[in-house]
N, C-alpha and C. Protein backbone atom coordinates (compact mmCIF):
# COMPACT_ATOMS: atom_id res chain seq x y z
N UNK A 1 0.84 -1.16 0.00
CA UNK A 1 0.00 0.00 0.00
C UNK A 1 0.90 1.24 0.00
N UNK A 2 0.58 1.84 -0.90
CA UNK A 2 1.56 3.47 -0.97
C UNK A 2 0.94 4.16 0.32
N UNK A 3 2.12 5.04 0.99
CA UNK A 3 1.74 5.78 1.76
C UNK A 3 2.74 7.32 1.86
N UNK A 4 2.04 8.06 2.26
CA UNK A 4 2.61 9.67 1.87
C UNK A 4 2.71 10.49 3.04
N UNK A 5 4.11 11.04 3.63
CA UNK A 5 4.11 11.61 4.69
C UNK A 5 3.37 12.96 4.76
N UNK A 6 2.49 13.66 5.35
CA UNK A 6 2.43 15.43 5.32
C UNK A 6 2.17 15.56 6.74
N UNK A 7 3.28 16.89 6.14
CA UNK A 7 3.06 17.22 7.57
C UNK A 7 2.24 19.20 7.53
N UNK A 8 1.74 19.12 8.96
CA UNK A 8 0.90 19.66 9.37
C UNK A 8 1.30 20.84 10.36
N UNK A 9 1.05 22.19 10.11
CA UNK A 9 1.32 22.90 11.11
C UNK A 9 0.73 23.08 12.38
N UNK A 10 -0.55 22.44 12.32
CA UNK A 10 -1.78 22.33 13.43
C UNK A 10 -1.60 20.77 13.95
N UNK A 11 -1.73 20.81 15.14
CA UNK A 11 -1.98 19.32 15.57
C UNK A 11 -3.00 18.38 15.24
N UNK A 12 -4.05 19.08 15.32
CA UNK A 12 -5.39 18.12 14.83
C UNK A 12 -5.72 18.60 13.33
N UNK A 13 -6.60 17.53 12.44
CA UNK A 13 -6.06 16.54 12.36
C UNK A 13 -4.85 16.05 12.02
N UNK A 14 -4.12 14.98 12.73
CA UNK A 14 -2.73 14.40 12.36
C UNK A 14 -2.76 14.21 10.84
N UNK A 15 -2.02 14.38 9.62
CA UNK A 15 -2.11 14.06 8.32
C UNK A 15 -0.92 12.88 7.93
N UNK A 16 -0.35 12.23 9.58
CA UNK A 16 0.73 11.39 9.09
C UNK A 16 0.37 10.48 8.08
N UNK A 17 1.30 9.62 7.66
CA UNK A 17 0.79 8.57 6.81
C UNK A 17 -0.45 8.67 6.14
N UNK A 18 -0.90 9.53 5.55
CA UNK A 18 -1.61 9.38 4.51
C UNK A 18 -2.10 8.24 3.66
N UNK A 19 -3.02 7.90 3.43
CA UNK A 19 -3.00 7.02 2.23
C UNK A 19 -2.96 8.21 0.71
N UNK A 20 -2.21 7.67 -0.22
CA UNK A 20 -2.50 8.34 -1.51
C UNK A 20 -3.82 8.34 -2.09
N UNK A 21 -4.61 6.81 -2.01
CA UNK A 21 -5.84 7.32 -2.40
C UNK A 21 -6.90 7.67 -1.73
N UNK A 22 -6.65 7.91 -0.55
CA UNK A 22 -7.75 8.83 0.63
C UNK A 22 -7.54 10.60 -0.22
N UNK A 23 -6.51 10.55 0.06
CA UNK A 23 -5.44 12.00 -0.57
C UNK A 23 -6.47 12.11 -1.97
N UNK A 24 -6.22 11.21 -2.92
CA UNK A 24 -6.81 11.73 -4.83
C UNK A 24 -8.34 11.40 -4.26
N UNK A 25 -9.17 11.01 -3.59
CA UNK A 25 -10.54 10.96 -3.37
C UNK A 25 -10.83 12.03 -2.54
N UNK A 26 -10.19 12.90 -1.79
CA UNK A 26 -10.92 13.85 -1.32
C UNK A 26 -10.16 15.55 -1.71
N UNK A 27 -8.91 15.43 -2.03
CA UNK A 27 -8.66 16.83 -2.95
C UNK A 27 -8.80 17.21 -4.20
N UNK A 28 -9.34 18.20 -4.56
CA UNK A 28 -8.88 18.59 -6.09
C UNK A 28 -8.40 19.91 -6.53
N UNK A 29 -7.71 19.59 -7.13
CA UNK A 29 -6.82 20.84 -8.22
C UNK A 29 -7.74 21.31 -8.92
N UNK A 30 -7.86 22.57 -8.81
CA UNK A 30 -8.42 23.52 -9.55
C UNK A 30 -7.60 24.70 -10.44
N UNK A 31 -7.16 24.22 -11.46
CA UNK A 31 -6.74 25.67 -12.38
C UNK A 31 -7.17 26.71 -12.47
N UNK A 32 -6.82 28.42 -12.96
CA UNK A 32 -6.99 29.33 -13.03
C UNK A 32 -7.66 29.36 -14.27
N UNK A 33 -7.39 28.43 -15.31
CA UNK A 33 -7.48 28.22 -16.97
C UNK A 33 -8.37 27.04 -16.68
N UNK A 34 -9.47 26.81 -16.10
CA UNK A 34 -10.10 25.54 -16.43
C UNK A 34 -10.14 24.49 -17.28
N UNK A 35 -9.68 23.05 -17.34
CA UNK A 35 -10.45 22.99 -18.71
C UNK A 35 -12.01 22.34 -18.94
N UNK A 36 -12.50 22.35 -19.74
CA UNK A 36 -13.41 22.16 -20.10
C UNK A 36 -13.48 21.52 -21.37
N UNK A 37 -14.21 19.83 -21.39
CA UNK A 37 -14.11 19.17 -22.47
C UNK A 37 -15.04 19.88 -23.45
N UNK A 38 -14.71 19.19 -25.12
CA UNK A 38 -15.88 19.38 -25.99
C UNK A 38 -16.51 18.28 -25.80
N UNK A 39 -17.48 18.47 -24.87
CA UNK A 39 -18.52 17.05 -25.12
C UNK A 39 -19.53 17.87 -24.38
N UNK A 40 -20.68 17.01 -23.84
CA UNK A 40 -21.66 17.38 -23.09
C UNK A 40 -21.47 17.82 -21.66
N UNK A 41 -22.19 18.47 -20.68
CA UNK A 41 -22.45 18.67 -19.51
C UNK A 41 -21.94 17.49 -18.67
N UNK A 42 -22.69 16.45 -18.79
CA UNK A 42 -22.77 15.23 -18.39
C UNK A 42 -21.51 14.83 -18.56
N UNK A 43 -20.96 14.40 -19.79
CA UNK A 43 -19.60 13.50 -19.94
C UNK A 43 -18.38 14.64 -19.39
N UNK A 44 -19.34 15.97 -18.75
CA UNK A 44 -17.65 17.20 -18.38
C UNK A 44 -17.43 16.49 -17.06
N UNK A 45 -18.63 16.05 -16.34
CA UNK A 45 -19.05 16.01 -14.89
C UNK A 45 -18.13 14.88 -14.55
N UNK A 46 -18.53 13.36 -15.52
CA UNK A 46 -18.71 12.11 -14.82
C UNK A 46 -17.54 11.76 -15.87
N UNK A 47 -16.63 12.89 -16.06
CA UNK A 47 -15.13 12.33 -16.86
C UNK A 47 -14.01 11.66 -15.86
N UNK A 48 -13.82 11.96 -14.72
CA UNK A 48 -13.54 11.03 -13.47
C UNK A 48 -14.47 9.75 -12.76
N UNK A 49 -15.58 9.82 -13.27
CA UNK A 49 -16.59 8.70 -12.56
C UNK A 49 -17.64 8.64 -13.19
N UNK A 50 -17.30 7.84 -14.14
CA UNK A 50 -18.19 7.27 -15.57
C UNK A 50 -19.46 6.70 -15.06
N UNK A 51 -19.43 6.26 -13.38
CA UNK A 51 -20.61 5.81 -13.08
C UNK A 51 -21.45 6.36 -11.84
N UNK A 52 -21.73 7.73 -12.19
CA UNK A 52 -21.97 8.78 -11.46
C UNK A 52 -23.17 8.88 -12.28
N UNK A 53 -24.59 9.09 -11.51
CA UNK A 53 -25.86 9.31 -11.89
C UNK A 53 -26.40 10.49 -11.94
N UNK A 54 -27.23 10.76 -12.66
CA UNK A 54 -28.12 12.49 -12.98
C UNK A 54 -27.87 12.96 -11.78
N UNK A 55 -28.54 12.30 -10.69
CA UNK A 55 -28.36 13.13 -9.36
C UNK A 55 -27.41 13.10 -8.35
N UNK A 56 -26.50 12.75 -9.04
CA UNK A 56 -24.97 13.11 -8.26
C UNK A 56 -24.48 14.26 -9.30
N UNK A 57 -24.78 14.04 -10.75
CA UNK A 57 -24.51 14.94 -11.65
C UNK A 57 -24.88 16.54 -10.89
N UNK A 58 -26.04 16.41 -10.36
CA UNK A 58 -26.69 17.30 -10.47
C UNK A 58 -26.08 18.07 -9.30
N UNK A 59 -26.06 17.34 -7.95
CA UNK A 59 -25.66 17.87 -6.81
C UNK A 59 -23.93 18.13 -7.23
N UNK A 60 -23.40 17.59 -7.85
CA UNK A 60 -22.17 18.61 -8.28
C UNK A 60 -22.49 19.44 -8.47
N UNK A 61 -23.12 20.22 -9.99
CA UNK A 61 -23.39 20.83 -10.38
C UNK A 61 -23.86 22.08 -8.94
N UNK A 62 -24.85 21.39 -8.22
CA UNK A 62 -25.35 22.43 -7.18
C UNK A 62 -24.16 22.78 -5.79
N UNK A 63 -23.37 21.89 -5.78
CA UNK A 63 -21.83 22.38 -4.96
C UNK A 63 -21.18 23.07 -5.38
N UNK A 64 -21.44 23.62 -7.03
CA UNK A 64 -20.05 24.20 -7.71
C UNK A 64 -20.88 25.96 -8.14
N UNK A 65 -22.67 25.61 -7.41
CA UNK A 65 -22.91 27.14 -7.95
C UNK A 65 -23.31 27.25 -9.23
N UNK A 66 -23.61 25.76 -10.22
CA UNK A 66 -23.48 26.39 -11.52
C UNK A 66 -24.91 25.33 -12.23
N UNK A 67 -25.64 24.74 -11.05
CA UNK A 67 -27.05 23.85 -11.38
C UNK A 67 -27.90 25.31 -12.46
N UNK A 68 -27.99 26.65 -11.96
CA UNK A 68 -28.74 27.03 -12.43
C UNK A 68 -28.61 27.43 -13.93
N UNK A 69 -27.27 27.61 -14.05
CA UNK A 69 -26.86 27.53 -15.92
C UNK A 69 -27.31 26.59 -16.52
N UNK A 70 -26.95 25.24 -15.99
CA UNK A 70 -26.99 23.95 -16.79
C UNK A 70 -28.69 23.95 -16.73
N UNK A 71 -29.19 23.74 -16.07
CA UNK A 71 -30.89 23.98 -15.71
C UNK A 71 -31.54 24.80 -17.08
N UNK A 72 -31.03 26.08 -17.48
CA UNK A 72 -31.34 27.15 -18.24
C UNK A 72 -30.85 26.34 -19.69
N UNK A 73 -30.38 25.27 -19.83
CA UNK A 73 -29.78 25.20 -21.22
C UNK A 73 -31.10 24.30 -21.86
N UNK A 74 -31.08 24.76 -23.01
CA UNK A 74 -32.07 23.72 -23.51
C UNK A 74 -32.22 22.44 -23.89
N UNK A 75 -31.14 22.32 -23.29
CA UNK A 75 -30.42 20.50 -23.44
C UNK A 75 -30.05 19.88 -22.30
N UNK A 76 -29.95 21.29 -20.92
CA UNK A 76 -29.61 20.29 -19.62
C UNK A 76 -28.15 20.13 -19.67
N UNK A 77 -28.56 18.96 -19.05
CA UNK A 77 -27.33 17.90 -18.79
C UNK A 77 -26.88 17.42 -20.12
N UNK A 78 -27.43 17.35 -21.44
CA UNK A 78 -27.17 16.39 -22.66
C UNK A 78 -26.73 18.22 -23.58
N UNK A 79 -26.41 19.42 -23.05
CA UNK A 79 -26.58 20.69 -23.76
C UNK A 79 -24.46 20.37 -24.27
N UNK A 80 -24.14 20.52 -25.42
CA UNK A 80 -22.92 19.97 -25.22
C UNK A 80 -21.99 21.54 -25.37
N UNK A 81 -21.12 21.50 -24.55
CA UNK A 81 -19.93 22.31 -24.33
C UNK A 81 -18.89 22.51 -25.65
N UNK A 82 -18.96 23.28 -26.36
CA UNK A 82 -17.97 23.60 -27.70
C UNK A 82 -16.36 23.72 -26.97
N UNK A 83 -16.08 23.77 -27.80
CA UNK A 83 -14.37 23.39 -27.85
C UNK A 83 -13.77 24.28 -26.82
N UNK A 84 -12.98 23.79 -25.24
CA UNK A 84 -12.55 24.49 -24.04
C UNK A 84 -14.16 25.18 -23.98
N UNK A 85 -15.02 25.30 -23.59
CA UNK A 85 -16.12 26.08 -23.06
C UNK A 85 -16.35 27.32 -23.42
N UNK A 86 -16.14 27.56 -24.81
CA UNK A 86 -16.37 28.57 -25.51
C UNK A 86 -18.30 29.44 -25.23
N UNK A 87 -18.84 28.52 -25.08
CA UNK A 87 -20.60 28.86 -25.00
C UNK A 87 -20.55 29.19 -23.30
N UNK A 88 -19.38 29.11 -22.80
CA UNK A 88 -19.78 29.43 -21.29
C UNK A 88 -18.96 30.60 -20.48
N UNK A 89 -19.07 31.26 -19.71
CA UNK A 89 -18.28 32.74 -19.58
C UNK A 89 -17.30 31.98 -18.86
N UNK A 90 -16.14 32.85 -18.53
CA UNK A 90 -14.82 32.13 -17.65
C UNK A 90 -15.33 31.30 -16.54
N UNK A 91 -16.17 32.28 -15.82
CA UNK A 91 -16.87 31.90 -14.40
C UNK A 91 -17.33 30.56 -14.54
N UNK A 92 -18.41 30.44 -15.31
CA UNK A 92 -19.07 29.00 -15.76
C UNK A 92 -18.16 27.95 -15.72
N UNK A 93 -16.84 28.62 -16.85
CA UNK A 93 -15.81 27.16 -17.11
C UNK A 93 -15.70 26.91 -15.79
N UNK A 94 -15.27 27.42 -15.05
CA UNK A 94 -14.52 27.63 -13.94
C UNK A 94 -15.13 26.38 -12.97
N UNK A 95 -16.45 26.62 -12.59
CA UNK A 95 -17.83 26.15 -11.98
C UNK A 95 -18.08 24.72 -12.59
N UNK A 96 -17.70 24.62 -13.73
CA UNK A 96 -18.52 22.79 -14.43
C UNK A 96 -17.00 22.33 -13.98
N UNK A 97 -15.78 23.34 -14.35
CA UNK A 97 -14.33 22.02 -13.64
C UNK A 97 -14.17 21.73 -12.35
N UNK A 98 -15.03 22.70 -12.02
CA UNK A 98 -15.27 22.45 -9.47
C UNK A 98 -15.92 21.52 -9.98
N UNK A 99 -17.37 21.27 -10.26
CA UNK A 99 -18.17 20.25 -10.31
C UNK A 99 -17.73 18.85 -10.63
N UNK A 100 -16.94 18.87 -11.86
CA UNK A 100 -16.08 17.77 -12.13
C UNK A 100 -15.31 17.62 -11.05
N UNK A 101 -14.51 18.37 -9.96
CA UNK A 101 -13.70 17.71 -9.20
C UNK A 101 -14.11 16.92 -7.77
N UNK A 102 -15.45 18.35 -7.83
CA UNK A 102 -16.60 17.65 -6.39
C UNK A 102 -17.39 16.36 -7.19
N UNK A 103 -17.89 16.28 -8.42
CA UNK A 103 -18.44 15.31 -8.69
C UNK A 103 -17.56 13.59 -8.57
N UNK A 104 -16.20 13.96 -8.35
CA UNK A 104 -15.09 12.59 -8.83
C UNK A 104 -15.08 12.29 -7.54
N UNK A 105 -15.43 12.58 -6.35
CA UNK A 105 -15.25 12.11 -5.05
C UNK A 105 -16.14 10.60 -4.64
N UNK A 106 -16.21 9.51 -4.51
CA UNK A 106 -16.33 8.37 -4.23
C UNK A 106 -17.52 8.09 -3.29
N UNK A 107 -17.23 9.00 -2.27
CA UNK A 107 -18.08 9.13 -1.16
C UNK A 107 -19.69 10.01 -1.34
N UNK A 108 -19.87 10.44 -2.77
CA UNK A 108 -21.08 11.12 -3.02
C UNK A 108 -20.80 12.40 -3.27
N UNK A 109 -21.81 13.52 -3.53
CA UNK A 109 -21.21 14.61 -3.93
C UNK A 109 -22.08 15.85 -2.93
């Protein structure tokens, strides 16, 4: 089992020994430059967790601030994203790549 030292300037919680994949299941990297696939809503969301349902889709979507765009599209969840998120303002990109990172978490969204 891989394991990863960090250390912590606060005592609680201890972050010794880490597991690595406790670590990739509950952080995510967020860029300044989002990206954003050309595909749909849906395949931006569940591109880490192919088996992630409408309503985990969705509650990403509603953790990241950005349910009410996708809601407004006339396609939803199936409304597809043009090349880097050209149809969506920075902010938006910004908001469907949180969603993708809150949506990839294991434990629900």
């Amino acid at each position: 089992m891989t394991r990863m030292r960090v250390r912590s300037a606060s005592t609680e919680p201890t972050l010794q020994e880490l597991q690595i994949r406790t670590l990739r299941d509950t952080v995510t990297v967020l860029l300044q430059e989002a990206p954003v696939l050309d595909a749909t809503v849906r395949e931006n969301i569940t591109f880490a967790r192919p088996d992630a349902d409408d309503e985990a889709v969705w509650a990403a979507l509603r953790a990241a601030g950005v349910d009410d765009v996708v809601a407004a599209l006339p396609e939803g969840l199936d409304a597809r994203l043009q090349q880097r998120g050209r149809s969506l303002s920075g902010g938006q990109r910004q908001r469907i790549a949180l969603a993708r990172g809150v949506g990839h978490r294991r434990q629900g969204c």
